[in-house]
Protein backbone atom coordinates (compact mmCIF):
# COMPACT_ATOMS: atom_id res chain seq x y z
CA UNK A 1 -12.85 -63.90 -27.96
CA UNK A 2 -15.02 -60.95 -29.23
CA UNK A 3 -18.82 -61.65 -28.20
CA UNK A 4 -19.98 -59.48 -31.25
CA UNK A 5 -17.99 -61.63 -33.73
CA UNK A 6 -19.35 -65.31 -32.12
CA UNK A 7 -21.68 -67.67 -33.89
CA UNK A 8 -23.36 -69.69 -30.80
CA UNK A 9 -24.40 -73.30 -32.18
CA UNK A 10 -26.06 -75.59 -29.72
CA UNK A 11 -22.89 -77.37 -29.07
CA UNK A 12 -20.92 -74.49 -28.29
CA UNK A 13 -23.73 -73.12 -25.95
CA UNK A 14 -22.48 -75.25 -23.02
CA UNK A 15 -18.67 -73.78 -23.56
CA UNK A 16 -20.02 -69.65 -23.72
CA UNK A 17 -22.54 -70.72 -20.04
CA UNK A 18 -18.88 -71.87 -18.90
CA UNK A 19 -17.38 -68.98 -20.02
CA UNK A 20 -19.24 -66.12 -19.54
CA UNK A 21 -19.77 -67.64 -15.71
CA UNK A 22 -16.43 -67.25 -14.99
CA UNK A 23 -15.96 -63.64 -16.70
CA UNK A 24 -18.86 -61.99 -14.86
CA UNK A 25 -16.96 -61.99 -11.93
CA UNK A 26 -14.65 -59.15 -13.16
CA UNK A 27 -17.50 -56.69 -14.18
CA UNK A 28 -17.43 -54.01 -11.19
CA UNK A 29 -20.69 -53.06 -11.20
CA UNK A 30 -21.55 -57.26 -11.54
CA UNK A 31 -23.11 -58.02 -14.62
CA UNK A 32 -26.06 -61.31 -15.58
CA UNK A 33 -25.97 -63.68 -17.98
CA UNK A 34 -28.77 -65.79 -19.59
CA UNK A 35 -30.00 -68.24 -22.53
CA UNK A 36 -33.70 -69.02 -24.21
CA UNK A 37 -35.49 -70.62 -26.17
CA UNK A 38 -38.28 -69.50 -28.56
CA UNK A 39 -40.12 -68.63 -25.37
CA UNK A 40 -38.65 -68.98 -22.11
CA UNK A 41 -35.26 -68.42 -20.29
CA UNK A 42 -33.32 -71.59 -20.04
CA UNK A 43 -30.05 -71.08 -17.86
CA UNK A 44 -29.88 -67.81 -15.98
CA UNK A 45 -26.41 -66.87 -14.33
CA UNK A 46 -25.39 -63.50 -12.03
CA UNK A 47 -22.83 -61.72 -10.19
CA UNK A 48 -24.21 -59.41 -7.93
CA UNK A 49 -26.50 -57.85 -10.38
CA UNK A 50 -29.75 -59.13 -11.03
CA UNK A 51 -32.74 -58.88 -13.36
CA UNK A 52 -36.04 -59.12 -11.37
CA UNK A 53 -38.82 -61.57 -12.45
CA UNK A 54 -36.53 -63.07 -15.28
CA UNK A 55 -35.66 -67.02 -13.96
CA UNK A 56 -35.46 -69.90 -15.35
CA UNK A 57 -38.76 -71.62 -16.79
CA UNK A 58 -40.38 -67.70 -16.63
CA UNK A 59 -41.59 -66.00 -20.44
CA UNK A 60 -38.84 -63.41 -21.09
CA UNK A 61 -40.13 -59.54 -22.07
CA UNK A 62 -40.87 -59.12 -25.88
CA UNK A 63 -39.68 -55.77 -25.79
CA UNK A 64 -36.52 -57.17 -24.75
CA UNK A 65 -32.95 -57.44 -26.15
CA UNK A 66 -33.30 -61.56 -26.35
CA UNK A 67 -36.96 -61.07 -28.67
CA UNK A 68 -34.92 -58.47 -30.84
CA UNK A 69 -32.23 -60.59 -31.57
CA UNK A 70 -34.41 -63.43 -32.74
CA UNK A 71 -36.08 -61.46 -34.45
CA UNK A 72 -33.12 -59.70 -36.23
CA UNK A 73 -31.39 -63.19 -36.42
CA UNK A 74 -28.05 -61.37 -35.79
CA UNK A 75 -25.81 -60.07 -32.67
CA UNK A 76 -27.00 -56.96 -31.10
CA UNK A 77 -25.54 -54.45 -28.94
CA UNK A 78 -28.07 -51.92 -27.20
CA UNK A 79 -28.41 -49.68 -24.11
CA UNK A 80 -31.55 -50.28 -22.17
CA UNK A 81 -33.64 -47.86 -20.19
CA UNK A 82 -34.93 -48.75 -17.20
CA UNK A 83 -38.41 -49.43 -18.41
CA UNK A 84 -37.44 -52.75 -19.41
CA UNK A 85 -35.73 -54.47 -17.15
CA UNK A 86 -36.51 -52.10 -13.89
CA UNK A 87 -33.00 -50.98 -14.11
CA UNK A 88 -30.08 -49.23 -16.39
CA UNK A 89 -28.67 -51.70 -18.69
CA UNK A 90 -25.86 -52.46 -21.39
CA UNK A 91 -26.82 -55.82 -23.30
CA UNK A 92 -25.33 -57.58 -25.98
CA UNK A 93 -27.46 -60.59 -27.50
CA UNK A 94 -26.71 -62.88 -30.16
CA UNK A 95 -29.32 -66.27 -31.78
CA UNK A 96 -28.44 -69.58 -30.66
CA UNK A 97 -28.43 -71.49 -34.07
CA UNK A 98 -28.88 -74.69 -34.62
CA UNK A 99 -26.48 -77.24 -36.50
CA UNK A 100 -27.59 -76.25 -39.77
CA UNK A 101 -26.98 -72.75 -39.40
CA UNK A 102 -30.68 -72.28 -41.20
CA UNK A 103 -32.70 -72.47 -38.12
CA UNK A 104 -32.73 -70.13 -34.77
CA UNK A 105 -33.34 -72.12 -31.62
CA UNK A 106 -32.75 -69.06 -29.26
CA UNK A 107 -31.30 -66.40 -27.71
CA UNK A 108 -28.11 -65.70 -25.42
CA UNK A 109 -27.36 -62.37 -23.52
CA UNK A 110 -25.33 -60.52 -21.33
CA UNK A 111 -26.60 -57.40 -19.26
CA UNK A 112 -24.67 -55.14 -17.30
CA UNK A 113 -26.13 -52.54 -15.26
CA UNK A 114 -25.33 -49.00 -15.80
CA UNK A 115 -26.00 -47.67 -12.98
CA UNK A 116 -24.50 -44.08 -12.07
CA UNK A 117 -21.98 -44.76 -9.42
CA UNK A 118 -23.95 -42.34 -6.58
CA UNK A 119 -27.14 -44.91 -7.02
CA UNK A 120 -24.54 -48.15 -6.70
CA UNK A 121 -23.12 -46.86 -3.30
CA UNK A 122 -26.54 -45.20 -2.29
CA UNK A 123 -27.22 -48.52 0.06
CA UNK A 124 -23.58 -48.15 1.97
CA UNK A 125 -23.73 -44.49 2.74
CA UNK A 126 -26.89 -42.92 2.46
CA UNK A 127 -28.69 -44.91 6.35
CA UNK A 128 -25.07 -43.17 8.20
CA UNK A 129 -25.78 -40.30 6.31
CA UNK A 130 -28.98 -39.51 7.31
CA UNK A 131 -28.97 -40.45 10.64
CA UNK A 132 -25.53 -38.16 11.16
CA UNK A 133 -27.55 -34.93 9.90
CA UNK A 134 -28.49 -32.77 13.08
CA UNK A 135 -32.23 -32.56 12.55
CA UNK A 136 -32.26 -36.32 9.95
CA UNK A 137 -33.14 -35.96 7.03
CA UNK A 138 -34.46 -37.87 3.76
CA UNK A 139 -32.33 -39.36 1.06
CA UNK A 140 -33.65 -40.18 -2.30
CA UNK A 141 -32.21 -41.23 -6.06
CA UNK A 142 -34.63 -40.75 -9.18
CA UNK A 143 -34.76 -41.46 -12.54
CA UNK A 144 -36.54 -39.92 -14.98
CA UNK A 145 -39.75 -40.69 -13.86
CA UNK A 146 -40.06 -42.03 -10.49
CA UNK A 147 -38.39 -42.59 -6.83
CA UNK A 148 -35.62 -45.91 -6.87
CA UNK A 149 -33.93 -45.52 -3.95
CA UNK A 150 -34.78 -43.84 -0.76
CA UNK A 151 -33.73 -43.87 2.66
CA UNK A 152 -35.34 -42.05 5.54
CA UNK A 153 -33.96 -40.92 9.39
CA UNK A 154 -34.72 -41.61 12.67
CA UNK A 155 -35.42 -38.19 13.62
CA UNK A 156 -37.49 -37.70 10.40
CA UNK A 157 -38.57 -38.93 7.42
CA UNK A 158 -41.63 -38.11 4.73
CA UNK A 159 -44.16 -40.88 4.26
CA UNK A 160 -45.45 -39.50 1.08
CA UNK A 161 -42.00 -39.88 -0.44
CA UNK A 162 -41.24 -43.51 -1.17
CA UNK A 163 -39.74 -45.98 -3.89
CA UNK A 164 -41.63 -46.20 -7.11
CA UNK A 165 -43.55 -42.32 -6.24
CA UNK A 166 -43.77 -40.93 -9.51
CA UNK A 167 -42.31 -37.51 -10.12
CA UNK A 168 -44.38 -34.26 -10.19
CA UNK A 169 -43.35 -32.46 -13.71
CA UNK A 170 -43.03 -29.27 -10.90
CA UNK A 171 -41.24 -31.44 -8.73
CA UNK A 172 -37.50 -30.15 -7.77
CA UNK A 173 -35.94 -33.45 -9.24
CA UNK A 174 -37.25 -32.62 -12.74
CA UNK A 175 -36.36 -29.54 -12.34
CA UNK A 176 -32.90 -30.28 -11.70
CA UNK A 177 -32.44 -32.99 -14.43
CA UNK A 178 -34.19 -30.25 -17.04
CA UNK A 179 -31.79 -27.42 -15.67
CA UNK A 180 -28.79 -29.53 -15.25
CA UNK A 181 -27.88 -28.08 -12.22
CA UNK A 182 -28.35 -28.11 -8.57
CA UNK A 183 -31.74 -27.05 -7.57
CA UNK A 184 -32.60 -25.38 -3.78
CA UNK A 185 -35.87 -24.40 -2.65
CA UNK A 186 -37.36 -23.57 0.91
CA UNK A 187 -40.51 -25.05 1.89
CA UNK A 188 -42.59 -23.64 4.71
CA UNK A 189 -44.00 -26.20 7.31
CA UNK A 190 -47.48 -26.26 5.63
CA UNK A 191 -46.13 -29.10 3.00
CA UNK A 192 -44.02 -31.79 5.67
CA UNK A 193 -45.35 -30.65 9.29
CA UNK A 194 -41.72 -28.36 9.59
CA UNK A 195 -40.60 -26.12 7.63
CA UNK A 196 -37.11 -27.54 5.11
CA UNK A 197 -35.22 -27.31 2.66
CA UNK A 198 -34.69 -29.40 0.00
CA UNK A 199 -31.93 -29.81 -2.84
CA UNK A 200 -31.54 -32.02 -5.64
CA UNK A 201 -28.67 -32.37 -7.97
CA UNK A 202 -28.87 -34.03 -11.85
CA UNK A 203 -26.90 -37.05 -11.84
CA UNK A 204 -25.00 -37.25 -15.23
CA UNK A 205 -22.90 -39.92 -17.22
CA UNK A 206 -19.43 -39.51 -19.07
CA UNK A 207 -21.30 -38.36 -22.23
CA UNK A 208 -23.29 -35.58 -20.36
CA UNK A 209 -26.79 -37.85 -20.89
CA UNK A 210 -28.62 -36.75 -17.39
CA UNK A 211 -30.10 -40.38 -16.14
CA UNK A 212 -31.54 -39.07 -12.58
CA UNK A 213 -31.49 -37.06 -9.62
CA UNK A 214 -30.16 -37.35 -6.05
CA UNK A 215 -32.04 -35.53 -3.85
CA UNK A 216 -32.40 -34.25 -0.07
CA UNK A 217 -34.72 -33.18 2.15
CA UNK A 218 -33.94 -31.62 5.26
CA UNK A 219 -35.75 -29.63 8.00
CA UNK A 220 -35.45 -26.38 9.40
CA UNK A 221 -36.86 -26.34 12.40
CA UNK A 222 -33.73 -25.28 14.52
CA UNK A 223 -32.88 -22.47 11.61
CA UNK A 224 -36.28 -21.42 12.36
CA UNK A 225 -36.30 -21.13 15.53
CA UNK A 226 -33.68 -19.43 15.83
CA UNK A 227 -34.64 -17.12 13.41
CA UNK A 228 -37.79 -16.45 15.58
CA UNK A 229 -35.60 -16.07 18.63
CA UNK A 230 -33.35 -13.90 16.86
CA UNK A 231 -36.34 -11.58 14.98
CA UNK A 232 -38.13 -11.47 18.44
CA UNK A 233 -34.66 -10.40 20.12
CA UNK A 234 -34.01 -7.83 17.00
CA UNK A 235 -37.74 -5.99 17.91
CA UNK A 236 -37.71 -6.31 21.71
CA UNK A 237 -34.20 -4.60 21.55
CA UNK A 238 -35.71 -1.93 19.43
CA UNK A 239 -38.19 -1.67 21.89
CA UNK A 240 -35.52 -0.97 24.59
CA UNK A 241 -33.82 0.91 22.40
CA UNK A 242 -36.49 3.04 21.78
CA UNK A 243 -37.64 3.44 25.39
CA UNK A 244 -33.71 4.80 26.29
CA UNK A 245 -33.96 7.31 23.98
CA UNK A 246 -36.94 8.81 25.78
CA UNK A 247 -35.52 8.34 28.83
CA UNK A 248 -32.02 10.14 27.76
CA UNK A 249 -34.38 12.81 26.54
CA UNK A 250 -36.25 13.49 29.66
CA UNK A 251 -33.03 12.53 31.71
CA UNK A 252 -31.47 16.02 29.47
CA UNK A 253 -34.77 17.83 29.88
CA UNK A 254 -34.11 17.29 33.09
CA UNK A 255 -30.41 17.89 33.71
CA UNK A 256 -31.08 21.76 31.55
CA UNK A 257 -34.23 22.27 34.65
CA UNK A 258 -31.58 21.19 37.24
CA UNK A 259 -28.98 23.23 36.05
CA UNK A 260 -31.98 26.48 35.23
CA UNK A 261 -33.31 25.44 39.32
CA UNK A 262 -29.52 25.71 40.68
CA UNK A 263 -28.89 28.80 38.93
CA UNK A 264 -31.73 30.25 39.79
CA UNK A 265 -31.42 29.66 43.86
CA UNK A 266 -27.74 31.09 43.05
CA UNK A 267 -29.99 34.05 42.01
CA UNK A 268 -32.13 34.29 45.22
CA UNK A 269 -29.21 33.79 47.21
CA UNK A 270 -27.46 37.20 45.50
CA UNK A 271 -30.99 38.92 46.41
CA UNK A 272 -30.96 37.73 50.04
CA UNK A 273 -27.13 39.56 50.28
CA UNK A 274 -28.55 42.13 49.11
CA UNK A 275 -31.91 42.43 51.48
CA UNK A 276 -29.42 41.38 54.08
CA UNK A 277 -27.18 44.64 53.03
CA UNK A 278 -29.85 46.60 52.52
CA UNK A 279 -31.30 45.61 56.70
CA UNK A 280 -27.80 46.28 58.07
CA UNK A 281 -28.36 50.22 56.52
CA UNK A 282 -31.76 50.17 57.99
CA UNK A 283 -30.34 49.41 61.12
CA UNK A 284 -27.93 51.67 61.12
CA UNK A 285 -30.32 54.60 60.15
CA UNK A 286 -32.29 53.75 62.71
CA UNK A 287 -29.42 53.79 65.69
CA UNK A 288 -29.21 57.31 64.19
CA UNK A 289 -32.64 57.92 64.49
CA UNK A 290 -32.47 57.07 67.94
CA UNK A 291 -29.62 59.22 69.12
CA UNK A 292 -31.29 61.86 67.22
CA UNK A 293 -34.43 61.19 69.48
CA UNK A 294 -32.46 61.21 72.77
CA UNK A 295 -30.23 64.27 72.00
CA UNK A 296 -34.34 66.25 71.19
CA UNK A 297 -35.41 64.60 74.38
CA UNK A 298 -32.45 66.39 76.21
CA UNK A 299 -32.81 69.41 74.31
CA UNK A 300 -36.64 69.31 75.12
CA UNK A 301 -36.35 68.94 78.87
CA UNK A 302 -33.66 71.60 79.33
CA UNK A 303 -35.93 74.38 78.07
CA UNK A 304 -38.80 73.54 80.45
CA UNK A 305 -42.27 73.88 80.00
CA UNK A 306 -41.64 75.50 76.25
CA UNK A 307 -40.19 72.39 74.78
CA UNK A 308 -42.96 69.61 76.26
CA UNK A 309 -44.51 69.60 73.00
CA UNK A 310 -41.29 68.66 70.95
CA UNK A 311 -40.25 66.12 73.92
CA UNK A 312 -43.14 63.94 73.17
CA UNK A 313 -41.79 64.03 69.30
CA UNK A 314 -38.69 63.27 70.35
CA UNK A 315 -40.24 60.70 72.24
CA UNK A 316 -42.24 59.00 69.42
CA UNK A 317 -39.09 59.80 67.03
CA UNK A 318 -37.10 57.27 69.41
CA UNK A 319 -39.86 54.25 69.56
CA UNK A 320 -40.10 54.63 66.23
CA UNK A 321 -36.41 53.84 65.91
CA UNK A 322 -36.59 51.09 68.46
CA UNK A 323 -39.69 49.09 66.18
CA UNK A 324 -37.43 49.65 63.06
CA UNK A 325 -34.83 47.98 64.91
CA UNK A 326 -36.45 45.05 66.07
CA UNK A 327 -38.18 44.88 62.46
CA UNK A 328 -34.68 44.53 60.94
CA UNK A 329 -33.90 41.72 63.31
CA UNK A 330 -36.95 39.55 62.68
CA UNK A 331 -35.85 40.53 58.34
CA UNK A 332 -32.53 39.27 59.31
CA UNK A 333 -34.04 36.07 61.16
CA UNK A 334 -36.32 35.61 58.14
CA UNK A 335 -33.61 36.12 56.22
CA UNK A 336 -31.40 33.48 57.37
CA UNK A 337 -34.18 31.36 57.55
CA UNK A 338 -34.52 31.17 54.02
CA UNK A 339 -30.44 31.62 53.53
CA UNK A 340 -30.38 28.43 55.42
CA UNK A 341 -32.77 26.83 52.96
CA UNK A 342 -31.57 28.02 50.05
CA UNK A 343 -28.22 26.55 50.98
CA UNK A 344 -29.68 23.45 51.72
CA UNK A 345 -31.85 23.33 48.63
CA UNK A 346 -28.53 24.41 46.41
CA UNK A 347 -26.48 21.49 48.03
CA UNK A 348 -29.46 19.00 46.94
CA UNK A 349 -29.79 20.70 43.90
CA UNK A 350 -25.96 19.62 43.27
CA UNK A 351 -26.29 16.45 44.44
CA UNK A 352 -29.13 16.07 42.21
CA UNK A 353 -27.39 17.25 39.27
CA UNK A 354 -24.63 15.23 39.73
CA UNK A 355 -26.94 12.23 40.01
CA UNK A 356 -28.73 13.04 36.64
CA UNK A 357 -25.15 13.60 34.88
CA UNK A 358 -24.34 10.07 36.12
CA UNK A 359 -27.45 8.91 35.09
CA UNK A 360 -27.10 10.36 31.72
CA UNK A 361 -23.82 8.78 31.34
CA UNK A 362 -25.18 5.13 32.33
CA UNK A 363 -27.97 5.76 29.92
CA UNK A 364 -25.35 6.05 26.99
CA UNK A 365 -23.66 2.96 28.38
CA UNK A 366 -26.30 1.03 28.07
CA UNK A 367 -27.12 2.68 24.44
CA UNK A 368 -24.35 1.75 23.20
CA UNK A 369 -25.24 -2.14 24.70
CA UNK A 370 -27.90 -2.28 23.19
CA UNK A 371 -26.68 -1.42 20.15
CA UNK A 372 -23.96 -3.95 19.82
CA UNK A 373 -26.71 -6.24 21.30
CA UNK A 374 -28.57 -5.43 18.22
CA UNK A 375 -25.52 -5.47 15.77
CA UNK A 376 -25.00 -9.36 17.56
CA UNK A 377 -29.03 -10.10 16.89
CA UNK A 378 -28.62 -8.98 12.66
CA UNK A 379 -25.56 -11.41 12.79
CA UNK A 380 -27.81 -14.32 14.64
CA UNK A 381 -30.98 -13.61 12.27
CA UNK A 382 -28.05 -13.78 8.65
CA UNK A 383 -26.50 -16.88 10.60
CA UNK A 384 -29.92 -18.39 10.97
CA UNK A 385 -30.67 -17.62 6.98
CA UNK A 386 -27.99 -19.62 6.15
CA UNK A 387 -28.27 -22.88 7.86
């Protein structure tokens, strides 16, 4: 039987109640069925789908399909927004005549919702949902104008978000059902208390008509903190960073000194040969000098009287020798005094040199730790940006 083709008279009204409440089982989305008079609804019946405020002994809506059809006197199909009903619907409508055919005693009609299938199943998944997201999180389904559904999380929620909020013209659901497209924006703490992010996607039907929104609101306090942690790692490590290089540049100022300091005690050491060289043909002058002395001396005595005068040369010519000789040995103590420190001073010289080459080498060891310390913080701070 074709709805659009029947002709309801009063005595077939109690056949289509029968009929229609044992067919509005098989609608999925459940469907509702009633009858009125001129003025009220008369028999009301439903399968999970309801119409709220419209029972049985209530005034039915004037802008409604049951007032057009009485008025029209004819059957009518129509797609309702949600204005009228609160909700979605597909309605067809037809007069209830009376026996005469002349005379309209009422109205009949079946609604079923048309409800996009996301805002059906919003009840069953979206309380799991939320409560499964790592920080919670805040659900919501729109239509055109206002909040329908929303569901909020233990671990957060937004108060100023709730079922029948109207819609902000520069809100991101509006924006997504004018784009068609999935919308994303970042929101900094001042707006919820943390900062978040929150999405919303258009929700379409089969012809393309967008009817809503889903949307989500999440925060970002984690992704921010870690984004903190990993900006405040990125500078101290530049810090660091910075601080090595001065130290590898004073540690090679340093190592070119060392390296100038040992070659220059090499130097002194050469000159201290040299002195020590030099003493040794003092000395040797001097044992000359002092056989040249004694061999006067003899000379001197052996011609008497006449040589007294050259004796006492002789004499002086040979103390003279004997001062230059202890003179070289106090040099040569001096000198090997100083050899002696020099030697030590070279052997801490190397060890110090050594020291500041290892040093140097540690330095670039932990250079290049740093670095991939700071190659590790860029990946942490793009990781963070895209939680």
């Amino acid at each position: 039987m074709e709805l659009t083709d029947l002709r309801v008279h009063t005595k077939e009204l109690e056949f289509l109640k029968q009929y229609l409440d044992i067919t509005i089982s098989s609608y999925e989305d459940g469907a509702c069925f009633f009858v009125t008079d001129l003025n009220t609804v008369t028999f009301k019946s439903k399968h999970t789908f309801d119409i709220a405020g419209l029972e049985v002994g209530t005034q039915y809506s004037q802008n409604g399909i049951a007032a057009q059809v009485i008025q029209a006197r004819r059957v009518i199909l129509q797609q309702l927004d949600r204005n009228v009903y609160g909700v979605r619907i597909f309605a067809i409508g037809g007069p209830l005549w009376d026996e005469t055919d002349r005379e309209i005693l009422g109205a009949w009609v079946l609604a079923i919702p048309r409800q996009h299938k996301l805002v059906n199943a919003f009840d069953s998944f979206a309380p799991t949902l939320a409560d499964l997201l790592p920080e919670g999180g805040v659900l919501y389904v729109a239509d055109k104008e206002k909040i329908i559904k929303k569901q909020g999380s233990n671990k957060f929620d937004v108060e100023g978000v709730q079922v029948n909020t109207p819609l902000r013209n520069d809100s991101i659901a509006i924006q997504s059902q004018q784009q068609k497209k999935l919308v994303i924006q970042e929101v900094d703490a001042s707006i919820y208390g943390v900062p978040t992010m929150v999405a919303s996607a258009p929700l379409m039907v089969d012809n393309g008509e967008v009817v809503g929104s889903f949307g989500l609101t999440l925060p970002r306090q984690l992704a921010n903190d870690l984004k903190e942690i990993a900006t405040s790692l990125d500078q101290g490590l530049t810090g660091v960073s910075a601080s090595v290089e001065q130290i590898t540049a004073a540690t090679n100022d340093i190592s070119e000194n060392q390296s100038h300091l040992h070659g220059e005690i090499q130097q002194v050491k050469e000159y201290l040969d040299n002195i020590n060289k030099v003493m040794g043909f003092i000395k040797e002058i001097a044992d000359e000098t002092k056989m040249l002395g004694l061999n006067a001396a003899i000379e001197a005595a052996r011609v008497g009287e006449a040589g007294r005068g050259f004796g006492v040369v002789a004499e002086e010519i040979r103390k003279l020798s004997e001062e230059s000789k202890k003179t070289v040995a106090q040099i040569r103590e001096l000198t090997g005094q100083i050899d002696k420190s020099m030697t030590e001073t070279s052997g801490a010289s190397e060890s110090t040199l050594a020291v500041v080459e290892e040093t140097s080498a540690a330095i670039q060891e932990v250079n290049a730790t740093i670095e991939e310390l700071t190659s590790v913080a860029g990946n942490l701070t793009q990781t963070a940006a895209k939680l």
